[in-house]
C-alpha atoms as a PDB file:
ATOM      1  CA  UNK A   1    -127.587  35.560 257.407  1.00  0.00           C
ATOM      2  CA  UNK A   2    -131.263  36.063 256.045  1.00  0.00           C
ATOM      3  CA  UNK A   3    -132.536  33.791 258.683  1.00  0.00           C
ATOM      4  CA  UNK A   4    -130.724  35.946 261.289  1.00  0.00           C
ATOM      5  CA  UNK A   5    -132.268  38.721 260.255  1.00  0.00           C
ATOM      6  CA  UNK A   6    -135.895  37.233 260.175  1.00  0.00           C
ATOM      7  CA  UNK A   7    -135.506  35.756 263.553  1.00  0.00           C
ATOM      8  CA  UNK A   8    -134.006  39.419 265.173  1.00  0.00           C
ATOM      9  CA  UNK A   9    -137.261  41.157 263.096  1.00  0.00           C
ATOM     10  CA  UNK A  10    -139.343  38.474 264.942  1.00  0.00           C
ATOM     11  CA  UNK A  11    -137.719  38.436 268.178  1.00  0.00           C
ATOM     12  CA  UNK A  12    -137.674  42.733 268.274  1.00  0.00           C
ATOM     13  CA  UNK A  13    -141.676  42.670 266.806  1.00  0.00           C
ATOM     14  CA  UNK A  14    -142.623  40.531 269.995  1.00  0.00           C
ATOM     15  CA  UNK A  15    -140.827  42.373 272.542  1.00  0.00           C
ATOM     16  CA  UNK A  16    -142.765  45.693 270.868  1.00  0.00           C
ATOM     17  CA  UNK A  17    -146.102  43.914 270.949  1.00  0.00           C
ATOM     18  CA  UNK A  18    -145.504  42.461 274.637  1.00  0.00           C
ATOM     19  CA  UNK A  19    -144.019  46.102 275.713  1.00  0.00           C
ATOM     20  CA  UNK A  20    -147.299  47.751 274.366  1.00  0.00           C
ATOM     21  CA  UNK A  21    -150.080  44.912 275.019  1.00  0.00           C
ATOM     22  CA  UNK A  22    -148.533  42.060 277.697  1.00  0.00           C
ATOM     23  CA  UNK A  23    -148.828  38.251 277.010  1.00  0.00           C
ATOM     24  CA  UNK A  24    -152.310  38.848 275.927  1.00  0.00           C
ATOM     25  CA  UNK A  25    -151.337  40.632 272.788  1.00  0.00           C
ATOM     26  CA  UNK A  26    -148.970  37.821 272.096  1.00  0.00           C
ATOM     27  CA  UNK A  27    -151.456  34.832 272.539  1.00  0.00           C
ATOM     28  CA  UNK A  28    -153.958  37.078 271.060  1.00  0.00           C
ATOM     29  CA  UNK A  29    -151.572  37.430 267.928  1.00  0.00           C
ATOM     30  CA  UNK A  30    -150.892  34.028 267.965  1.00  0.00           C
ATOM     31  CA  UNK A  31    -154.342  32.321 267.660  1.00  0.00           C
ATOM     32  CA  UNK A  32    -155.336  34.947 265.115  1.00  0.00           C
ATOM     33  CA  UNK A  33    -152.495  33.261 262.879  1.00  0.00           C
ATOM     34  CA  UNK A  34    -153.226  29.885 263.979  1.00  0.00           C
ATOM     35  CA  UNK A  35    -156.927  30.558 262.506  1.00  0.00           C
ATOM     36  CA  UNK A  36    -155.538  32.204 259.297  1.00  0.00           C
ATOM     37  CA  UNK A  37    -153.023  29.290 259.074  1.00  0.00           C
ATOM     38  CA  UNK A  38    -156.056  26.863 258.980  1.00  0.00           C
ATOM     39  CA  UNK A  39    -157.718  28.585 256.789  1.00  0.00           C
ATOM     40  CA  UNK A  40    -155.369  28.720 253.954  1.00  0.00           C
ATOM     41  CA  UNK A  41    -154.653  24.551 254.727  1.00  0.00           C
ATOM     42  CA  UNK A  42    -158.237  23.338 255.644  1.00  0.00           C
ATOM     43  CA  UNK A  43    -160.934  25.711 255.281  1.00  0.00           C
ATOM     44  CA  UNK A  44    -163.745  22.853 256.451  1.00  0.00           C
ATOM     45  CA  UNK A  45    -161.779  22.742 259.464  1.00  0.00           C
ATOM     46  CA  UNK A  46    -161.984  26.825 259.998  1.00  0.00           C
ATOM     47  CA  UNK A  47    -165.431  26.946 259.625  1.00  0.00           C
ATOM     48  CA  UNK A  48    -165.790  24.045 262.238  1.00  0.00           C
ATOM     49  CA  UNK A  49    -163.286  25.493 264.980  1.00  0.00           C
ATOM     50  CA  UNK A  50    -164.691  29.400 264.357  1.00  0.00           C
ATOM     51  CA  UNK A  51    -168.293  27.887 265.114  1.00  0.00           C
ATOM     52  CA  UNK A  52    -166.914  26.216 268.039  1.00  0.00           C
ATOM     53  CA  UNK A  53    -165.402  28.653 269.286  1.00  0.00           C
ATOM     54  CA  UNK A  54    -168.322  30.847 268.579  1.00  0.00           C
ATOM     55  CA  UNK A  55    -170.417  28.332 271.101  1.00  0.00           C
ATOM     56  CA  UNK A  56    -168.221  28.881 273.679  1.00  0.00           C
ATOM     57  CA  UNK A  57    -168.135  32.516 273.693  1.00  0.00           C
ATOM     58  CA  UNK A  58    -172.204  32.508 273.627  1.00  0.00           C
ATOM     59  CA  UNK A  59    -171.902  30.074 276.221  1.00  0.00           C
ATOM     60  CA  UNK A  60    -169.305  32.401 278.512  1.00  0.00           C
ATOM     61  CA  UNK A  61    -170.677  35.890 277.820  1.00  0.00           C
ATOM     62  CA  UNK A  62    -173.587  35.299 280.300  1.00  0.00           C
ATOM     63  CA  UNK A  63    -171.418  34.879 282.958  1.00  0.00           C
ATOM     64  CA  UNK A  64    -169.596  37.771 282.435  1.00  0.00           C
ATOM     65  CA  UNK A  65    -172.674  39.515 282.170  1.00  0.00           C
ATOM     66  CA  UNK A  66    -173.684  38.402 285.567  1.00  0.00           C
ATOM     67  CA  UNK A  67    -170.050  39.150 287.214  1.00  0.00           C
ATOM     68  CA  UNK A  68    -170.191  42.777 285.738  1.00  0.00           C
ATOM     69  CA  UNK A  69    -173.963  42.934 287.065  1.00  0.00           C
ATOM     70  CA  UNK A  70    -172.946  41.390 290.455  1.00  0.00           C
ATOM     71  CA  UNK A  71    -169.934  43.801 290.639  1.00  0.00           C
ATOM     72  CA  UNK A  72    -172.405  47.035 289.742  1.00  0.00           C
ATOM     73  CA  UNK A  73    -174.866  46.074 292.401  1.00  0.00           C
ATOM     74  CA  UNK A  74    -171.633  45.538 295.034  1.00  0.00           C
ATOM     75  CA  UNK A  75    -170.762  48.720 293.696  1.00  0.00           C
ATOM     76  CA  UNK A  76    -174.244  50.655 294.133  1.00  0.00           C
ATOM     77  CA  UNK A  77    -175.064  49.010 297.554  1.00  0.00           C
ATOM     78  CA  UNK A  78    -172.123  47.854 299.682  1.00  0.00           C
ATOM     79  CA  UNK A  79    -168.930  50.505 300.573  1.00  0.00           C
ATOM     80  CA  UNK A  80    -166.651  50.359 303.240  1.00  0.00           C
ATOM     81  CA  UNK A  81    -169.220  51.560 306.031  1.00  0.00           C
ATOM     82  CA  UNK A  82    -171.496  48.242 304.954  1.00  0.00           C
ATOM     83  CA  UNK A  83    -168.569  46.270 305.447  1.00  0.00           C
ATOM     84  CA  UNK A  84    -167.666  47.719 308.332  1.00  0.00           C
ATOM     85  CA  UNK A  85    -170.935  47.255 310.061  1.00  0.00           C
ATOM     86  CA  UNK A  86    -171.990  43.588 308.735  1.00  0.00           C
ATOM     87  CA  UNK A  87    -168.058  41.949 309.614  1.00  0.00           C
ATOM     88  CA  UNK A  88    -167.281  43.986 313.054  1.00  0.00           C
ATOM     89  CA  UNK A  89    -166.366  42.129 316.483  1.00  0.00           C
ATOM     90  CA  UNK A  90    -170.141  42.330 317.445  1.00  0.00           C
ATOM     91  CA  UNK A  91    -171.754  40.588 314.508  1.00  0.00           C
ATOM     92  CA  UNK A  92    -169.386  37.952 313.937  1.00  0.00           C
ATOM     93  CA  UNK A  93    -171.233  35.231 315.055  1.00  0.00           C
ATOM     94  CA  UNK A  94    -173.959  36.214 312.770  1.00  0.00           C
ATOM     95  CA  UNK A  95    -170.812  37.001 309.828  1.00  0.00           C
ATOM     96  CA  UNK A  96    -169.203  33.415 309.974  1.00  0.00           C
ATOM     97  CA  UNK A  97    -173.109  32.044 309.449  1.00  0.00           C
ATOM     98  CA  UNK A  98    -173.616  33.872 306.878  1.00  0.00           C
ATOM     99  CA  UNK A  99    -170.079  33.544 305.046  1.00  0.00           C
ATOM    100  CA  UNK A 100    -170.397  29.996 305.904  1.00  0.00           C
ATOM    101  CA  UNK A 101    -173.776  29.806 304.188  1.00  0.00           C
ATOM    102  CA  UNK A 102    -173.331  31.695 301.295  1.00  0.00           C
ATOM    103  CA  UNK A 103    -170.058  29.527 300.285  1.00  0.00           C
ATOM    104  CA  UNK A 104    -172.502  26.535 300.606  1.00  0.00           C
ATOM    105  CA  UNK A 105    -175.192  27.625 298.544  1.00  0.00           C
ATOM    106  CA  UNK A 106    -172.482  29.619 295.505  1.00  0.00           C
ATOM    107  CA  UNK A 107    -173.306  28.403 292.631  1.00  0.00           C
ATOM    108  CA  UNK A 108    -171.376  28.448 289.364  1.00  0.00           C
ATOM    109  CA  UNK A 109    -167.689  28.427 288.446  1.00  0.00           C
ATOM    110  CA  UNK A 110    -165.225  29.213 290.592  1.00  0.00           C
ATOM    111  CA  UNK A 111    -163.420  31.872 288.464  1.00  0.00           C
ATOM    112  CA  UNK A 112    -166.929  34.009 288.600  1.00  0.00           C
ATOM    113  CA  UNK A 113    -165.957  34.607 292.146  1.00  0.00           C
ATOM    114  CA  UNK A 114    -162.828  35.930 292.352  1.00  0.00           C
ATOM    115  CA  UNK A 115    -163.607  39.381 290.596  1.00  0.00           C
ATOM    116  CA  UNK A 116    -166.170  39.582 293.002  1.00  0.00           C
ATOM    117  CA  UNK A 117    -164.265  38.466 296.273  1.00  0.00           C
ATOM    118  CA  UNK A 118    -162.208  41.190 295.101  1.00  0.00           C
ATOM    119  CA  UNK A 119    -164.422  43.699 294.862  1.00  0.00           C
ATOM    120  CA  UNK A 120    -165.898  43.163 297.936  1.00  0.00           C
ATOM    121  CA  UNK A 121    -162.403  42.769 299.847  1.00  0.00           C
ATOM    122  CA  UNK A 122    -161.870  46.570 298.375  1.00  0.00           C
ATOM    123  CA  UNK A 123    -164.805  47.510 300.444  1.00  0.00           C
ATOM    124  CA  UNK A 124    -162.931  46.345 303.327  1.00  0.00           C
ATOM    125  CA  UNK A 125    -164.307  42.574 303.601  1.00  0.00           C
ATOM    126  CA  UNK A 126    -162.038  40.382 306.090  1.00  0.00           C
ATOM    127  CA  UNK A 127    -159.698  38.005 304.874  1.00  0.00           C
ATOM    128  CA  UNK A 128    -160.601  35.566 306.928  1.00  0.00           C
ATOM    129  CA  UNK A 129    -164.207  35.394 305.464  1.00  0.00           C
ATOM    130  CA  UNK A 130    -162.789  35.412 301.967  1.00  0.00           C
ATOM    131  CA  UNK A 131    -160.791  32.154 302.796  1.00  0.00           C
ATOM    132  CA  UNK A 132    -163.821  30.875 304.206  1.00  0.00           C
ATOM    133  CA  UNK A 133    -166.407  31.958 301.366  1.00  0.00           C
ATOM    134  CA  UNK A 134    -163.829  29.914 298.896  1.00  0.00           C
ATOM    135  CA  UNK A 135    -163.214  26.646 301.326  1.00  0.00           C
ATOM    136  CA  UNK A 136    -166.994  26.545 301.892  1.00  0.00           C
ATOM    137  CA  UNK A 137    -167.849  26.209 298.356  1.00  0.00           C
ATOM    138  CA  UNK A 138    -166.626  23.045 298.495  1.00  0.00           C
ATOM    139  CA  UNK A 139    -169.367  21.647 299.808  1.00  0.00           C
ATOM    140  CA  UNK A 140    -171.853  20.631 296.930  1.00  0.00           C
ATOM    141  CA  UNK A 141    -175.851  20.609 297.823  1.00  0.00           C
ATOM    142  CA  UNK A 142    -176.581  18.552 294.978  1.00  0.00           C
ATOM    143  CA  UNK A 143    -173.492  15.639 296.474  1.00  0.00           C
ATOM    144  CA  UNK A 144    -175.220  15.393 299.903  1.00  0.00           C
ATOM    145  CA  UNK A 145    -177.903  12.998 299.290  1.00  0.00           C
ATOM    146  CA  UNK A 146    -176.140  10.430 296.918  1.00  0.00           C
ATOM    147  CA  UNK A 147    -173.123  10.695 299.510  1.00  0.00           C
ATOM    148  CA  UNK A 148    -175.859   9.768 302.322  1.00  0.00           C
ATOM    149  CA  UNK A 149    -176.864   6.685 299.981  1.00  0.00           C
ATOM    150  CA  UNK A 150    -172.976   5.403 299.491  1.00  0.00           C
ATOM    151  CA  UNK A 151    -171.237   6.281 302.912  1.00  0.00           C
ATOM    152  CA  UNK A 152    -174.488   6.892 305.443  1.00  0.00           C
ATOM    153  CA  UNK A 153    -176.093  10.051 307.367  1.00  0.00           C
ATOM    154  CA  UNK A 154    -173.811   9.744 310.077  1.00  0.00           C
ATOM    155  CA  UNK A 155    -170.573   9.942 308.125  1.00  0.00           C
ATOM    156  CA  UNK A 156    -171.850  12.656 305.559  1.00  0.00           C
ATOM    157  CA  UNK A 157    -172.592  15.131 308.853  1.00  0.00           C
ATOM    158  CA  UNK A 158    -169.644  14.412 310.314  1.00  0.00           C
ATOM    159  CA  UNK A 159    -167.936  15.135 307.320  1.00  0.00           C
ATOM    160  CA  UNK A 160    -170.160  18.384 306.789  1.00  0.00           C
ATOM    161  CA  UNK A 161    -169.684  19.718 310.452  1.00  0.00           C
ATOM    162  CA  UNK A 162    -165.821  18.923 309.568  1.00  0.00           C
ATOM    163  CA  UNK A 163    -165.416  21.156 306.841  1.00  0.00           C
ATOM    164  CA  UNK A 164    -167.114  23.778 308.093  1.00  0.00           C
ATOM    165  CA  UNK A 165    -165.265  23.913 311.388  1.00  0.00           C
ATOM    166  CA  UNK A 166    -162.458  23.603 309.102  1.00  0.00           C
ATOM    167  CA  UNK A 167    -163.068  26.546 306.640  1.00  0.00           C
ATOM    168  CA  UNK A 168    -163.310  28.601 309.845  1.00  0.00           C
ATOM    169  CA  UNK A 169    -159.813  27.600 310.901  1.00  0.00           C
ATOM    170  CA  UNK A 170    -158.844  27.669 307.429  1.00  0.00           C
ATOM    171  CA  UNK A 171    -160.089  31.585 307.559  1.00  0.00           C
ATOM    172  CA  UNK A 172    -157.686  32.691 310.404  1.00  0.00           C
ATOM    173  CA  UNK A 173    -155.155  30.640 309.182  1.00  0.00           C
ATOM    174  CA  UNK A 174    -155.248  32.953 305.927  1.00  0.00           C
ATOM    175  CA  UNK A 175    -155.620  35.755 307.893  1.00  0.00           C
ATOM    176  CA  UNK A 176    -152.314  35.097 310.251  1.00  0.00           C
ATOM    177  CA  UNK A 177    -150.284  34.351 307.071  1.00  0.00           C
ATOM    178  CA  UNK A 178    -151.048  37.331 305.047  1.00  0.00           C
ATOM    179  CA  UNK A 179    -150.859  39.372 307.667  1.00  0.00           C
ATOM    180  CA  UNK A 180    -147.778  37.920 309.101  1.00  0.00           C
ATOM    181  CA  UNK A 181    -145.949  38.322 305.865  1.00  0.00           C
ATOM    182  CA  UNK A 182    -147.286  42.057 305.348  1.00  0.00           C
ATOM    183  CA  UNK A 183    -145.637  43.103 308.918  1.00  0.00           C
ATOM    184  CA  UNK A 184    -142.371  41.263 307.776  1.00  0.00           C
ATOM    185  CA  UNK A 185    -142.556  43.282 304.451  1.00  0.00           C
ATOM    186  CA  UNK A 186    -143.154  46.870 306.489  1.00  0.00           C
ATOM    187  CA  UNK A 187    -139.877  45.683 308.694  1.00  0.00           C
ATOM    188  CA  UNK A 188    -138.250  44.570 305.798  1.00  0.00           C
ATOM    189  CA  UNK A 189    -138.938  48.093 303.909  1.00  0.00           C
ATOM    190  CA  UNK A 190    -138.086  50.193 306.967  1.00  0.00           C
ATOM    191  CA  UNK A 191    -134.181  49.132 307.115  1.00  0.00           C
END
C-alpha cells in the first residue's frame, strides 16, 4: 500500500513537472539526480563527470554564440523584401549558384544550421533552396583531394557534378511534397 502511494506521488509529480516545463524539465530533473546520486556513492567520479561536462559546455557555448550572432545579423539585414528580391523568377540562375555554393563551403555542425535555415525561411526563403543548402553540404572541401588520390579526377567530378545536379532535383522534389501535402491539408480542412 505504501509503495502505491509513492509510485501515484511520483507518477502525479511528473505529470505536474511535464504539464509546467515539457520533457526538458523531466530530463533536466533527472540528470540533476543522477549527479547528486553520484555524489553521495562516488564523489571522485562527480568531480570527474562535472569537469567533463564542464568541457563540453565551454566547448558548445561558442557555437551558440555564433548561431544567436548569425540569427541577429539575419535579423538586422535580410526581411522578406531581401528575400523576395535575391530568390525571384529573374535571379534564379544566379540563386541556385549561390545556394549551391554556400552549402559547399558551410562549415560546422549540422544542427548550427537549422535555427538559421529557419530564420531565414521566415523571411520568406524558398523551400527548394533550403533542401538544397542542406543536400549541398554534403559535399566536403577538405574530402576532394584525397578522394582524387583513391578513386581519380575523373570519377570525383563526375561524382561532384552528380550531387549537385542532384541537390537541385532534390530542391523541387521538397518543394512538390510539402506543398502537395499543404493543398491536401487546406482540402482536407475545408470539408
Amino acid at each position: 500500500m505504501v509503495k502505491k502511494n509513492i509510485l501515484s506521488k511520483l507518477k502525479y509529480n511528473l505529470f505536474k513537472v511535464y504539464n509546467k516545463f515539457g520533457g526538458v524539465g523531466i530530463f533536466l530533473g533527472l540528470v540533476i539526480s543522477m549527479y547528486f546520486i553520484l555524489l553521495i556513492t562516488n564523489i571522485n567520479k562527480f568531480i570527474l563527470s562535472i569537469s567533463e561536462s564542464w568541457k563540453l559546455f565551454i566547448s558548445l557555448v561558442w557555437i551558440f554564440i555564433m548561431i544567436f550572432t548569425l540569427m541577429i545579423i539575419i535579423d538586422l539585414f535580410i526581411n522578406k523584401k531581401t528575400t523576395n528580391k535575391f530568390f525571384n523568377k529573374k535571379n534564379s540562375l544566379f540563386s541556385w549558384f549561390f545556394i549551391i555554393i554556400a552549402g559547399i563551403i558551410s562549415t560546422g555542425p549540422i544542427y548550427m544550421w537549422y535555427p538559421i535555415i529557419g530564420d531565414i525561411k521566415e523571411k520568406g526563403m524558398p523551400i527548394k533552396y533550403q533542401a538544397a543548402f542542406l543536400y549541398n553540404r554534403s559535399i566536403k572541401i577538405p574530402l576532394i583531394v584525397p578522394m582524387i588520390g583513391i578513386f581519380g579526377k575523373n570519377i570525383v567530378i563526375t561524382l561532384l557534378i552528380t550531387m549537385i545536379v542532384f541537390s537541385i532535383i532534390n530542391g523541387y522534389l521538397v518543394e512538390w511534397i510539402i506543398n502537395y501535402n499543404d493543398n491536401k491539408n487546406k482540402q482536407t480542412n475545408k470539408q
